[in-house]
N, C-alpha and C. Protein backbone atom coordinates (compact mmCIF):
# COMPACT_ATOMS: atom_id res chain seq x y z
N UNK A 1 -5.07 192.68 155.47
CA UNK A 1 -5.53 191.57 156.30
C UNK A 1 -4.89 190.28 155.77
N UNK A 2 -4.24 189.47 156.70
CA UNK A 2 -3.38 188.47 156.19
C UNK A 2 -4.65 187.35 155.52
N UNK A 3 -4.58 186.11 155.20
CA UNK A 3 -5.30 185.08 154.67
C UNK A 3 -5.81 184.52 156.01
N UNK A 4 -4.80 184.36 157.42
CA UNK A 4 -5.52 183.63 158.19
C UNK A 4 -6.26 184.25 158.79
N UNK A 5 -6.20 185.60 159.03
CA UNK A 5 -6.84 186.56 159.45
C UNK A 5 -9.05 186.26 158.96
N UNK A 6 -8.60 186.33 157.68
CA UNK A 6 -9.61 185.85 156.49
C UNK A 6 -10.41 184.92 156.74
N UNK A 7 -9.62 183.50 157.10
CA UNK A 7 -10.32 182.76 157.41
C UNK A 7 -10.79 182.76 158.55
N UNK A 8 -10.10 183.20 159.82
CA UNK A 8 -11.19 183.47 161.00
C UNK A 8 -12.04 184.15 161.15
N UNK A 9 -12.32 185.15 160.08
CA UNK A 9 -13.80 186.03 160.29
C UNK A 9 -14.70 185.23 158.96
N UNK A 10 -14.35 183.98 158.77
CA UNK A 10 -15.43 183.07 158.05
C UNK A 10 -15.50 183.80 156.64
N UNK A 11 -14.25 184.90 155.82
CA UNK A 11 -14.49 185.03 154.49
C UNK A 11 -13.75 184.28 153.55
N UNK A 12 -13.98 184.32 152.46
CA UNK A 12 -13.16 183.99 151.62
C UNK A 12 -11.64 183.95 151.83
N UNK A 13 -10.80 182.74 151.75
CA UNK A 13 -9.15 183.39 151.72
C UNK A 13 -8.68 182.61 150.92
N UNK A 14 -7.47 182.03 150.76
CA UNK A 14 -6.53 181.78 149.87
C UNK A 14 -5.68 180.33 150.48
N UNK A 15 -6.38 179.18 150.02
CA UNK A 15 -5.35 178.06 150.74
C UNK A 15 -4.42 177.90 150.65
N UNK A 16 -3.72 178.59 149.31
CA UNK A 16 -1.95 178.40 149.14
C UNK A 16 -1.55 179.09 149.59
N UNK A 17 -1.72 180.18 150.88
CA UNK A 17 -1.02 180.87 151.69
C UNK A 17 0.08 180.25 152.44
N UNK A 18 1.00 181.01 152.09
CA UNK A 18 2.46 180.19 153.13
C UNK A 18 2.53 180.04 154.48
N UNK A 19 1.38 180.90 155.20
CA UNK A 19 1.05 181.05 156.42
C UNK A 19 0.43 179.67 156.78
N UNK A 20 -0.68 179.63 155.85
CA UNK A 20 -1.85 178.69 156.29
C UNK A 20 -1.28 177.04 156.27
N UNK A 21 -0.46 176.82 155.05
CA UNK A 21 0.47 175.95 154.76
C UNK A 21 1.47 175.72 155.52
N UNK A 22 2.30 176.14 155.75
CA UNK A 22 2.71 175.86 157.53
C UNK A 22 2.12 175.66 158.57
N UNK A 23 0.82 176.07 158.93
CA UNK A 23 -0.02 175.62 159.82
C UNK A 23 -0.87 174.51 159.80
N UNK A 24 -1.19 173.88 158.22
CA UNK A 24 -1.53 173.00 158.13
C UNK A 24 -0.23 171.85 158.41
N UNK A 25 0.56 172.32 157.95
CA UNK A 25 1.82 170.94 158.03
C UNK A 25 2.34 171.03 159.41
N UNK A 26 2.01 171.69 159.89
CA UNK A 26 1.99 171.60 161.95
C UNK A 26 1.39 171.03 162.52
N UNK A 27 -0.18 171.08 161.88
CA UNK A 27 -0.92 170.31 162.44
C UNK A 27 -0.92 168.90 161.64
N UNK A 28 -0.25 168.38 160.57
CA UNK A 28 -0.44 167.17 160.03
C UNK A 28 0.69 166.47 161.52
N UNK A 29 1.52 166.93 161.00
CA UNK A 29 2.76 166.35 161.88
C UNK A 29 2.66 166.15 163.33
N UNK A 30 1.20 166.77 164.03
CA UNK A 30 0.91 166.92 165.04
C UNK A 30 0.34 165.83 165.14
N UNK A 31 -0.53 165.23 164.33
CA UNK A 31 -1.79 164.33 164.18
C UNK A 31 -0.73 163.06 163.89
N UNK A 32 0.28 163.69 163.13
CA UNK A 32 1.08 161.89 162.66
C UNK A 32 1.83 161.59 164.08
N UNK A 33 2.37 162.31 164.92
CA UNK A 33 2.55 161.57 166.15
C UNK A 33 1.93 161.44 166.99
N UNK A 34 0.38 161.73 167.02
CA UNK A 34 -0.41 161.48 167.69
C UNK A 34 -0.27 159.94 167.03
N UNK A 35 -0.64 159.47 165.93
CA UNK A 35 -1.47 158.46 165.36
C UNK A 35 0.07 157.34 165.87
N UNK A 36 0.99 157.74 166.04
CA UNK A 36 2.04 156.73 166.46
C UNK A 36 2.74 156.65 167.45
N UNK A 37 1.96 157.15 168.42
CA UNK A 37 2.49 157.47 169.60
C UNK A 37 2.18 156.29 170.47
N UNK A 38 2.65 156.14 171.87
CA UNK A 38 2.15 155.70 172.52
C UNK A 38 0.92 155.24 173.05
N UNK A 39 0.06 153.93 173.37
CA UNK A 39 -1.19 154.06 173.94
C UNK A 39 -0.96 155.86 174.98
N UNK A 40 -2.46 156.59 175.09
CA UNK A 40 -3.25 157.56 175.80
C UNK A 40 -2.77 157.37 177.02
N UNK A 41 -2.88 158.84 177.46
CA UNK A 41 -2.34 158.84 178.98
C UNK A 41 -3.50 157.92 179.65
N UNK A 42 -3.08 157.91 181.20
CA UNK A 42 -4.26 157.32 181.56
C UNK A 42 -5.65 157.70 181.63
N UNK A 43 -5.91 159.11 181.45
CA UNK A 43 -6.96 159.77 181.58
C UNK A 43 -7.60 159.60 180.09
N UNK A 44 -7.18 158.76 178.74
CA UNK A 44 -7.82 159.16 177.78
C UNK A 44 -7.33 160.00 177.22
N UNK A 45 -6.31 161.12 177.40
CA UNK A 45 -6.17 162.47 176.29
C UNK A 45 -4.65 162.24 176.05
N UNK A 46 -4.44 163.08 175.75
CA UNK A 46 -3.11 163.16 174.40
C UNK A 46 -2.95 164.39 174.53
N UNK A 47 -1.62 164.96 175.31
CA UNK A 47 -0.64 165.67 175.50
C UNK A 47 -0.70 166.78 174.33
N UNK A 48 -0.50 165.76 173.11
CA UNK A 48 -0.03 166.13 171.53
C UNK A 48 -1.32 166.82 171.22
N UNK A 49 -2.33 166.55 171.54
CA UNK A 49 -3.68 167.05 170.92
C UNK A 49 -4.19 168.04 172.11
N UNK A 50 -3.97 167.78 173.08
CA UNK A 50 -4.57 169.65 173.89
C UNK A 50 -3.51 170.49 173.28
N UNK A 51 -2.57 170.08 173.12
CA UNK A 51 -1.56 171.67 172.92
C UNK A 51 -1.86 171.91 171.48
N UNK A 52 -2.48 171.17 170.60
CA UNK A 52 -2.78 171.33 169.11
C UNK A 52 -4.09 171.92 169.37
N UNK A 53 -5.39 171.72 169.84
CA UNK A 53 -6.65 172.29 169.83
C UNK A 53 -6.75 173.26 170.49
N UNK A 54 -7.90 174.07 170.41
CA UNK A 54 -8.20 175.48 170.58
C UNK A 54 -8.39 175.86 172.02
N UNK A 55 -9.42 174.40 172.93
CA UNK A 55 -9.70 174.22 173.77
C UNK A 55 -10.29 173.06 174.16
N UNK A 56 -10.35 172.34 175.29
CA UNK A 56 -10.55 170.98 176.18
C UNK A 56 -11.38 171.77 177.38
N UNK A 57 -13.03 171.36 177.41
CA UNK A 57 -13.35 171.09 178.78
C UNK A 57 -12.82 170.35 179.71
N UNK A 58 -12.07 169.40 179.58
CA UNK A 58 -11.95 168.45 180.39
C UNK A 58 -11.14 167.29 179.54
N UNK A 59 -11.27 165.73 179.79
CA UNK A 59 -10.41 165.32 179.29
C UNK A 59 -11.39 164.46 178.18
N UNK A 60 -11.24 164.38 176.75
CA UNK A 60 -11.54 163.68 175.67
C UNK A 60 -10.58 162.75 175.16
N UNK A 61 -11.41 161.99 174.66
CA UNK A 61 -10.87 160.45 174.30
C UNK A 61 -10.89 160.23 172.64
N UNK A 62 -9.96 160.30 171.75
CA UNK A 62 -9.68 160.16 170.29
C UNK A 62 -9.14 159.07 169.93
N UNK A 63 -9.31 158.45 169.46
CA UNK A 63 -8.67 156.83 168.49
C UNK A 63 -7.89 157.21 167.36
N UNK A 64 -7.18 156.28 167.43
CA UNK A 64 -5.75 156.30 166.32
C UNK A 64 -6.47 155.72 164.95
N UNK A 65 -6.67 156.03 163.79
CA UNK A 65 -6.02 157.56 163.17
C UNK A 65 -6.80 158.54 163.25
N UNK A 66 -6.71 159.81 163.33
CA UNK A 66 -7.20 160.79 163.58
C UNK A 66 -6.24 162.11 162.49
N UNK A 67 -7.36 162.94 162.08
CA UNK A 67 -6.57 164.01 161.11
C UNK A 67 -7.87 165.36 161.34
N UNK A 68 -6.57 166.12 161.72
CA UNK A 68 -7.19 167.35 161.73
C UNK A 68 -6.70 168.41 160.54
N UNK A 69 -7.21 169.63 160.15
CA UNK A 69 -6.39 170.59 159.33
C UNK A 69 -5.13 171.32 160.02
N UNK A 70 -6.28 171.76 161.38
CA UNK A 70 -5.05 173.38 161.89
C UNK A 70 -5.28 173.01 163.49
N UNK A 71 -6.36 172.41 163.85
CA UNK A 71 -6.47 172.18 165.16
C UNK A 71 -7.30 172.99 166.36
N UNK A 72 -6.50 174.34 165.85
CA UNK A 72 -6.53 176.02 166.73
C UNK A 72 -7.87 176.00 167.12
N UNK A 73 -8.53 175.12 165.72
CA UNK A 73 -10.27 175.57 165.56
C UNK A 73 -11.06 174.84 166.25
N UNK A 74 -10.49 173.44 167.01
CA UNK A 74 -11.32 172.60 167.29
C UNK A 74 -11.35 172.63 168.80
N UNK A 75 -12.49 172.75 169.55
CA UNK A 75 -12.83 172.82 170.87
C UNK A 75 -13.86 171.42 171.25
N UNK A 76 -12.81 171.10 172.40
CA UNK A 76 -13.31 169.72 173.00
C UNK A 76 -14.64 169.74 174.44
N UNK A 77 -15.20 169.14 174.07
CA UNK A 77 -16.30 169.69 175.28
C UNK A 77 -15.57 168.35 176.31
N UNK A 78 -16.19 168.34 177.74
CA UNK A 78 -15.89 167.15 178.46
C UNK A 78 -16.33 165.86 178.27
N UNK A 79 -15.41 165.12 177.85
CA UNK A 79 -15.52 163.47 177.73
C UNK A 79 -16.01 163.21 175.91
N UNK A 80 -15.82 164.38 175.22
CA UNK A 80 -16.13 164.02 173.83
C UNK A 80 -15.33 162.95 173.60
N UNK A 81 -15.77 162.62 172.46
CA UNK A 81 -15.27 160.69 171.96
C UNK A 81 -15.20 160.79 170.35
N UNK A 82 -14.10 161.05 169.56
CA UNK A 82 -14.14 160.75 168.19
C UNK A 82 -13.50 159.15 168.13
N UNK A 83 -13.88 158.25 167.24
CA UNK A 83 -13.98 157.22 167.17
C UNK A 83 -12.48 156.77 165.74
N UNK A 84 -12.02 155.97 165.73
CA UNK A 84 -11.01 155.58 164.87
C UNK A 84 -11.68 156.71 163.23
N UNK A 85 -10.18 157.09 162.65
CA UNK A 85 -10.47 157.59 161.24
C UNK A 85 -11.39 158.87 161.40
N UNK A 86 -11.18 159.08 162.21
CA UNK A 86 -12.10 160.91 162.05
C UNK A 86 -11.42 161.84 161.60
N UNK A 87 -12.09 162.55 160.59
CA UNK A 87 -11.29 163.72 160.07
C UNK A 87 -11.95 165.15 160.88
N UNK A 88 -11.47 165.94 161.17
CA UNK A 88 -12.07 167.50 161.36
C UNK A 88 -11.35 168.38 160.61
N UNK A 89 -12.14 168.65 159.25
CA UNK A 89 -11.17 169.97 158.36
C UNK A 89 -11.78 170.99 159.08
N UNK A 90 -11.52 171.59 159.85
CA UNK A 90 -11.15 172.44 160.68
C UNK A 90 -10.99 173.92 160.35
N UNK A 91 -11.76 174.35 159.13
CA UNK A 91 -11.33 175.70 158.98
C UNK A 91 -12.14 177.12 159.46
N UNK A 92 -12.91 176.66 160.45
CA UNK A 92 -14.11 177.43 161.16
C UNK A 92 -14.13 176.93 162.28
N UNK A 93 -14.33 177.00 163.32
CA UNK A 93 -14.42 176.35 164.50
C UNK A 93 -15.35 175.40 164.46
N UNK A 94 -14.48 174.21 164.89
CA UNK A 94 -15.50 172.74 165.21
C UNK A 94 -15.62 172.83 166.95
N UNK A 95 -17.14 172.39 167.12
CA UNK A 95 -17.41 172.30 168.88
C UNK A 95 -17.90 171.23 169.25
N UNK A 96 -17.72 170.68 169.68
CA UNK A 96 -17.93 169.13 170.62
C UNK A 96 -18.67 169.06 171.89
N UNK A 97 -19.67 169.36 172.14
CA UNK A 97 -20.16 169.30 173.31
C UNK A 97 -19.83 168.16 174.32
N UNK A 98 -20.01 168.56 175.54
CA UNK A 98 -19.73 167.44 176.84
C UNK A 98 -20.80 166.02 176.23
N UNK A 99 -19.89 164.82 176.58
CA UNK A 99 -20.23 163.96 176.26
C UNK A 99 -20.43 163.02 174.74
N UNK A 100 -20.37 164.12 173.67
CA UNK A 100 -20.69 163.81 172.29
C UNK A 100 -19.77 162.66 171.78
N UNK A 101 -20.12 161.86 171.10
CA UNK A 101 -19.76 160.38 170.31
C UNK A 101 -19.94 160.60 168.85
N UNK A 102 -18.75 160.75 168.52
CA UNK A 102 -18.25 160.76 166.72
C UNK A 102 -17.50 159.26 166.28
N UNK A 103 -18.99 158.37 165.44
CA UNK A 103 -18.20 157.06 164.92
C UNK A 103 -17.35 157.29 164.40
N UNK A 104 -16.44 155.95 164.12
CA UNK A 104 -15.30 155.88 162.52
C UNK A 104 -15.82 156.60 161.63
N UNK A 105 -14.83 157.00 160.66
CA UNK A 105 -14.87 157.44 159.59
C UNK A 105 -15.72 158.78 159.38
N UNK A 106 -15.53 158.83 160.36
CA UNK A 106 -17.28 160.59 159.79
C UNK A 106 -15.94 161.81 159.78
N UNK A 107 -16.37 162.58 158.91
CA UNK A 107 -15.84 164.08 158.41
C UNK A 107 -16.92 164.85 158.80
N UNK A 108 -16.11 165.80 160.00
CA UNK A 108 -16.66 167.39 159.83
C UNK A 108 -16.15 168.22 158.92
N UNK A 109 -16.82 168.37 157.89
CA UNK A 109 -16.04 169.24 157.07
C UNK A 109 -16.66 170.59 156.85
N UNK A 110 -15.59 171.68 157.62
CA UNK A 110 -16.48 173.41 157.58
C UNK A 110 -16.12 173.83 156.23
N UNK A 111 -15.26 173.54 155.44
CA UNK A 111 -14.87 174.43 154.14
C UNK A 111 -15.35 173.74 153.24
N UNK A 112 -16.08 174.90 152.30
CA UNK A 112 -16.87 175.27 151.35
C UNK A 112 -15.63 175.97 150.41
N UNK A 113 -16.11 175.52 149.23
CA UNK A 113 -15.42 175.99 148.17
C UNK A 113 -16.00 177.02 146.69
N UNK A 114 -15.19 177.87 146.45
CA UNK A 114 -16.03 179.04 145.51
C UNK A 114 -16.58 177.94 143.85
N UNK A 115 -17.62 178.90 143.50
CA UNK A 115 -18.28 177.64 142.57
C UNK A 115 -18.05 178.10 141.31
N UNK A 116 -17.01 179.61 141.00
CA UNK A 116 -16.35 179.53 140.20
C UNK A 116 -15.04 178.87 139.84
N UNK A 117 -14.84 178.31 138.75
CA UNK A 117 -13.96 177.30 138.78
C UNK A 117 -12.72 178.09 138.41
N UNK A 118 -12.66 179.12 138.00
CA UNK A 118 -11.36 179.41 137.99
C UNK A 118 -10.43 180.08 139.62
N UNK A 119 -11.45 180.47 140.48
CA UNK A 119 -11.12 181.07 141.43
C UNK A 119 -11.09 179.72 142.95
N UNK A 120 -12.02 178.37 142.10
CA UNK A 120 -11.67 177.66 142.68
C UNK A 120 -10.45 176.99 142.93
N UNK A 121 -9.45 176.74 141.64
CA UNK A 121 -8.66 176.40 141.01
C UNK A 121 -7.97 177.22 141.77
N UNK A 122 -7.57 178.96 141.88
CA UNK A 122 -6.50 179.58 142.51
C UNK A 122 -6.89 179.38 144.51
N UNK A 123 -7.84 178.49 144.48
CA UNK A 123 -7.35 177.90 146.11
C UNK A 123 -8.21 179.21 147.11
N UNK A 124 -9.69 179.40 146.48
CA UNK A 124 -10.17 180.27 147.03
C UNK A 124 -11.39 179.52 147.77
N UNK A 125 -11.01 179.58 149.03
CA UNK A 125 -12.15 178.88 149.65
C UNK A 125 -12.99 179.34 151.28
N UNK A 126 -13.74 179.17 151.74
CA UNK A 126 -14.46 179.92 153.26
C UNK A 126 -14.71 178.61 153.94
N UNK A 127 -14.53 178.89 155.18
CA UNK A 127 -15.06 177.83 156.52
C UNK A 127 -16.65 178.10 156.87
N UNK A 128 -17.25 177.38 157.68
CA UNK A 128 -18.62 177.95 158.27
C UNK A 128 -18.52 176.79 159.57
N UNK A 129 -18.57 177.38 160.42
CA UNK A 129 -18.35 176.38 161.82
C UNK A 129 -19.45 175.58 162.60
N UNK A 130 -18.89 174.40 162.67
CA UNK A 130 -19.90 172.87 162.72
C UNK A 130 -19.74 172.67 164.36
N UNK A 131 -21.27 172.65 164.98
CA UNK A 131 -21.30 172.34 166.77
C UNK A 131 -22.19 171.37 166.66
N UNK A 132 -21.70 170.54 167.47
CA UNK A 132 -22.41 168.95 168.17
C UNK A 132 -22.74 169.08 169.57
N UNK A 133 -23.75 169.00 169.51
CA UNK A 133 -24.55 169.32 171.40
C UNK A 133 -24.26 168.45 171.92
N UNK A 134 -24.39 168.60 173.53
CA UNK A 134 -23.93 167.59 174.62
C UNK A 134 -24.45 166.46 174.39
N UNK A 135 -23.71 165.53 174.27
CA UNK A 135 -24.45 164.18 174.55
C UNK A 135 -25.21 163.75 172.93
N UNK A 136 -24.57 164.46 172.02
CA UNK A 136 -24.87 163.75 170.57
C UNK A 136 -24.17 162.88 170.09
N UNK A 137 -24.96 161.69 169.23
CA UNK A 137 -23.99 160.81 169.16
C UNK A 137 -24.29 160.75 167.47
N UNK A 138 -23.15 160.80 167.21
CA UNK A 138 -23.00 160.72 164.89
C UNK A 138 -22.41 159.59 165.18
N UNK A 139 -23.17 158.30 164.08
CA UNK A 139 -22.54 157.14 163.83
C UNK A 139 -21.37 157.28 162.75
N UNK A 140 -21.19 155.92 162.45
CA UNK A 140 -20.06 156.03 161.28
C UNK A 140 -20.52 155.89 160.25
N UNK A 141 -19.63 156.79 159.32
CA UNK A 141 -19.12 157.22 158.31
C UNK A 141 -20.51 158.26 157.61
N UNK A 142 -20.15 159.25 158.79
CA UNK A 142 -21.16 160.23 158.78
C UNK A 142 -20.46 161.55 157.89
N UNK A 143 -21.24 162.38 156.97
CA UNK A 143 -20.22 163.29 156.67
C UNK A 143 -21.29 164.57 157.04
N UNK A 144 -21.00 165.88 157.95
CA UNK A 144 -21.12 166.79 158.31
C UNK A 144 -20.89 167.82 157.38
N UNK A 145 -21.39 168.58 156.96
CA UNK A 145 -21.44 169.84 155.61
C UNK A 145 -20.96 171.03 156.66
N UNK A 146 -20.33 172.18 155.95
CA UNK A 146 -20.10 173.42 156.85
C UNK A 146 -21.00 174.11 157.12
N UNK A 147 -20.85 174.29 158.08
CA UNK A 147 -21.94 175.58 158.81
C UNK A 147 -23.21 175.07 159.77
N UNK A 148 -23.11 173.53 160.19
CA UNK A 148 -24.24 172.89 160.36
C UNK A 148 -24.07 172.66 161.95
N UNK A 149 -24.86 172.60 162.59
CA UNK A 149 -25.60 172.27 164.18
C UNK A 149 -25.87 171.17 164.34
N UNK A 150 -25.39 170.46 165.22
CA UNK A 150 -26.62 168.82 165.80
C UNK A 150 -26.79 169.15 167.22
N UNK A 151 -27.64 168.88 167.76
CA UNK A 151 -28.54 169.12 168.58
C UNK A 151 -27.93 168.37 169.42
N UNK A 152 -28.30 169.00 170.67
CA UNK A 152 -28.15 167.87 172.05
C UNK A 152 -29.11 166.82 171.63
N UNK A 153 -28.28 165.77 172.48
CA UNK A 153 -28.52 164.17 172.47
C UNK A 153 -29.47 163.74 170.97
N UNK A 154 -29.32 164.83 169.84
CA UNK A 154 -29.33 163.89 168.55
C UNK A 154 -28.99 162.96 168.55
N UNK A 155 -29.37 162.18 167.75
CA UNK A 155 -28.86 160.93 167.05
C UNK A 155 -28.77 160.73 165.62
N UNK A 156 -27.55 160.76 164.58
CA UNK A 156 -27.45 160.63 163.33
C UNK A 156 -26.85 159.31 163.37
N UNK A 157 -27.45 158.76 162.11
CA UNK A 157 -27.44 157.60 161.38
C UNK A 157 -26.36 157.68 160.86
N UNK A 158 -25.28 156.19 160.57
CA UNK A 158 -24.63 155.95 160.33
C UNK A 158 -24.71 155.99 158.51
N UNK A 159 -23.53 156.19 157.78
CA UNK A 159 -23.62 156.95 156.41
C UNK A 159 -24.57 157.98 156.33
N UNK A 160 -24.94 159.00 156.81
CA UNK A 160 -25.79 160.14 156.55
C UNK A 160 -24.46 161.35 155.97
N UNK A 161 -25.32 161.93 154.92
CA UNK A 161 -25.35 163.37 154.62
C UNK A 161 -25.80 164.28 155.61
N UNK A 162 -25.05 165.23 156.46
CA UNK A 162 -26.00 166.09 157.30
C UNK A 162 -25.77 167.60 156.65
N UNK A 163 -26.55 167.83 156.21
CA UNK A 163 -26.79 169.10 155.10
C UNK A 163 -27.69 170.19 155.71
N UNK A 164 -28.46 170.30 156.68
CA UNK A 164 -28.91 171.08 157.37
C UNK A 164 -28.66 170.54 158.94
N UNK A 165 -29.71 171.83 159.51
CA UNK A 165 -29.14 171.53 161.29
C UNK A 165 -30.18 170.04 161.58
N UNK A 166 -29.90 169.56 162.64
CA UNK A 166 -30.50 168.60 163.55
C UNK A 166 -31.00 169.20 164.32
N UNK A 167 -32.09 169.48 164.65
CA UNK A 167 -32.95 169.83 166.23
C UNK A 167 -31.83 168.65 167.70
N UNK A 168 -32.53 169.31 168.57
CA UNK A 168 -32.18 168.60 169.88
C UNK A 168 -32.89 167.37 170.09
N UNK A 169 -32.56 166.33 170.17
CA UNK A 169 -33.15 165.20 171.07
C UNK A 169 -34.37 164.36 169.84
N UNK A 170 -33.60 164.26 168.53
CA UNK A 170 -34.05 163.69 167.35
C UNK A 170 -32.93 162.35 166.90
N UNK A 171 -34.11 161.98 166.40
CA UNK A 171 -33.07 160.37 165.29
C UNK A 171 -33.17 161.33 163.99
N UNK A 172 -31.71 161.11 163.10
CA UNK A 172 -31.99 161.42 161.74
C UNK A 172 -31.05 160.91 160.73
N UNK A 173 -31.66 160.47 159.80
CA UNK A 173 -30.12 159.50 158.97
C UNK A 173 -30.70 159.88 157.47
N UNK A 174 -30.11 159.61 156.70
CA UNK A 174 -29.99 159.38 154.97
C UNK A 174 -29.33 160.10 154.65
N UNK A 175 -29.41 160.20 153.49
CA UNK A 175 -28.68 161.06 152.13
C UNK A 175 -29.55 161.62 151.22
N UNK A 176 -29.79 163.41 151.79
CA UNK A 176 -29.61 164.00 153.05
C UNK A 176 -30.36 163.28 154.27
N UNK A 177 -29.55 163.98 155.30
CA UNK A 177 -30.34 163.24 156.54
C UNK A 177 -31.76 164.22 156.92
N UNK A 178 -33.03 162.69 157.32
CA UNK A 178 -33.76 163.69 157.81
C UNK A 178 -34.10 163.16 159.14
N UNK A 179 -35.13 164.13 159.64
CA UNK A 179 -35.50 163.89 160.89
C UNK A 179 -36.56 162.90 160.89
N UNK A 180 -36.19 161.41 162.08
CA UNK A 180 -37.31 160.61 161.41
C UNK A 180 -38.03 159.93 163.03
N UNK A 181 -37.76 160.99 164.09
CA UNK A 181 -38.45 160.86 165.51
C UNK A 181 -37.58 161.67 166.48
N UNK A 182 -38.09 161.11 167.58
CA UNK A 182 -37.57 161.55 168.56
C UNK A 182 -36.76 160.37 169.06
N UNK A 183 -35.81 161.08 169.57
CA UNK A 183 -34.23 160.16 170.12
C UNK A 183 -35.10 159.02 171.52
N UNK A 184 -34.97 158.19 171.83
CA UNK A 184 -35.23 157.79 173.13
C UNK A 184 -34.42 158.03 174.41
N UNK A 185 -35.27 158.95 175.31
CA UNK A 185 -34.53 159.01 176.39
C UNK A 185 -34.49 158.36 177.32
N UNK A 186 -33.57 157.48 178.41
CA UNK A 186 -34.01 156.50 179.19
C UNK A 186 -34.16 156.92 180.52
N UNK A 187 -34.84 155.96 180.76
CA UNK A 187 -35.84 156.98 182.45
C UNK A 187 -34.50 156.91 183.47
N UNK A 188 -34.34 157.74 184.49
CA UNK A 188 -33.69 158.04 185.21
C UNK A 188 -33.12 157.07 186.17
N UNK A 189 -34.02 155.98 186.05
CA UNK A 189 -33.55 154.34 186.93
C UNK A 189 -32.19 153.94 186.29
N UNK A 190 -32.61 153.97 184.66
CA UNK A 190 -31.49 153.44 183.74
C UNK A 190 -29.94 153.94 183.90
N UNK A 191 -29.74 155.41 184.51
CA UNK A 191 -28.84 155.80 184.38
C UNK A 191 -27.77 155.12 185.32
C-alpha cells in the first residue's frame, strides 16, 4: 500500500514520501498563483482552486493569501467564504458546508502527529477529517484540531482552540472552546 494510499484510509503514513511531496509542491504552487493572480472571476471562484480541490457545490469565494497542503481533500459547499490567510492542512478531508464563513487567519488542521518522538522525527503522521455545517461561521484566528465537527450555523469565537465537536446552532469560544449558548437566529422578516 503506497503512503498516499495510507493517508486516505486515515492511518498512519510517512510525510517524506516522494509521492506525497510532489503533491504537496503542486498544491503549494497551485496556491502561489492563486495568491498572485489576478482579481476572482466574476462569480467569486478561481479557476486555479476548483481544479486543485476535491469538490465545489457551487461557486466559493477565498481571499488572497490562502494555503492549502494537497487540495484533493478539500470540498467546497455553496457560497463557502474563507477569509484572507487561511490555512487548510488538508490531510483528511476538509468540508465546508453551503454558506460557511472562515475568518483571517484560522487553521484547519486534520494532521495529528505520532507522540513517539523518534517515529515522529522519521515523518510519521495521520489525518482525521474536519466538517463545518451550513451556514457556520469561525471567526479569526481560529485554530480547528483534527477530527473535529462544527455544527450548522455555529458560531466560534474569534482566537478559539476548537478541540472537540460544536453542536448545531451554538456560540462557543476560548482556549479550549466551549459552548456558552445558543447562536441567535433571526426571525424570518430579517432575512
Amino acid at each position: 500500500m503506497t503512503e498516499l494510499e495510507k493517508m486516505r484510509r486515515g492511518e498512519a503514513y510517512c510525510l517524506f514520501d516522494p509521492e506525497l511531496s510532489r503533491l504537496r509542491d503542486a498544491a503549494r504552487r497551485a496556491c502561489n498563483a492563486f495568491n498572485t493572480s489576478e482579481p476572482m472571476e466574476a462569480d467569486g471562484t478561481s479557476a486555479i482552486l476548483r481544479d486543485l480541490f476535491g469538490s465545489a457545490a457551487g461557486d466559493f469565494f477565498i481571499e488572497v493569501p490562502f494555503r492549502c497542503f494537497y487540495g484533493f481533500n478539500i470540498h467546497m459547499g455553496r457560497n463557502a467564504f474563507i477569509n484572507v490567510n487561511g490555512v487548510l492542512i488538508d490531510t483528511a478531508p476538509i468540508r465546508l458546508g453551503d454558506d460557511s464563513m472562515i475568518g483571517p487567519g484560522t487553521v484547519l488542521a486534520c494532521t495529528d502527529h505520532d507522540r513517539d518522538p523518534q517515529r515522529r522525527a522519521a515523518g510519521m503522521e495521520w489525518g482525521k477529517p474536519i466538517t463545518v455545517g451550513a451556514r457556520a461561521w469561525i471567526g479569526a484566528n481560529v485554530t480547528v484540531l483534527p477530527g473535529i465537527t462544527i455544527g450548522a450555523d455555529a458560531i466560534v469565537g474569534s482566537g478559539s482552540l476548537v478541540s472537540r465537536d460544536i453542536p448545531d446552532g451554538v456560540v462557543a469560544f476560548g482556549n479550549p472552546a466551549r459552548v456558552a449558548g445558543p447562536a441567535v437566529k433571526p426571525a424570518s422578516s430579517d432575512i
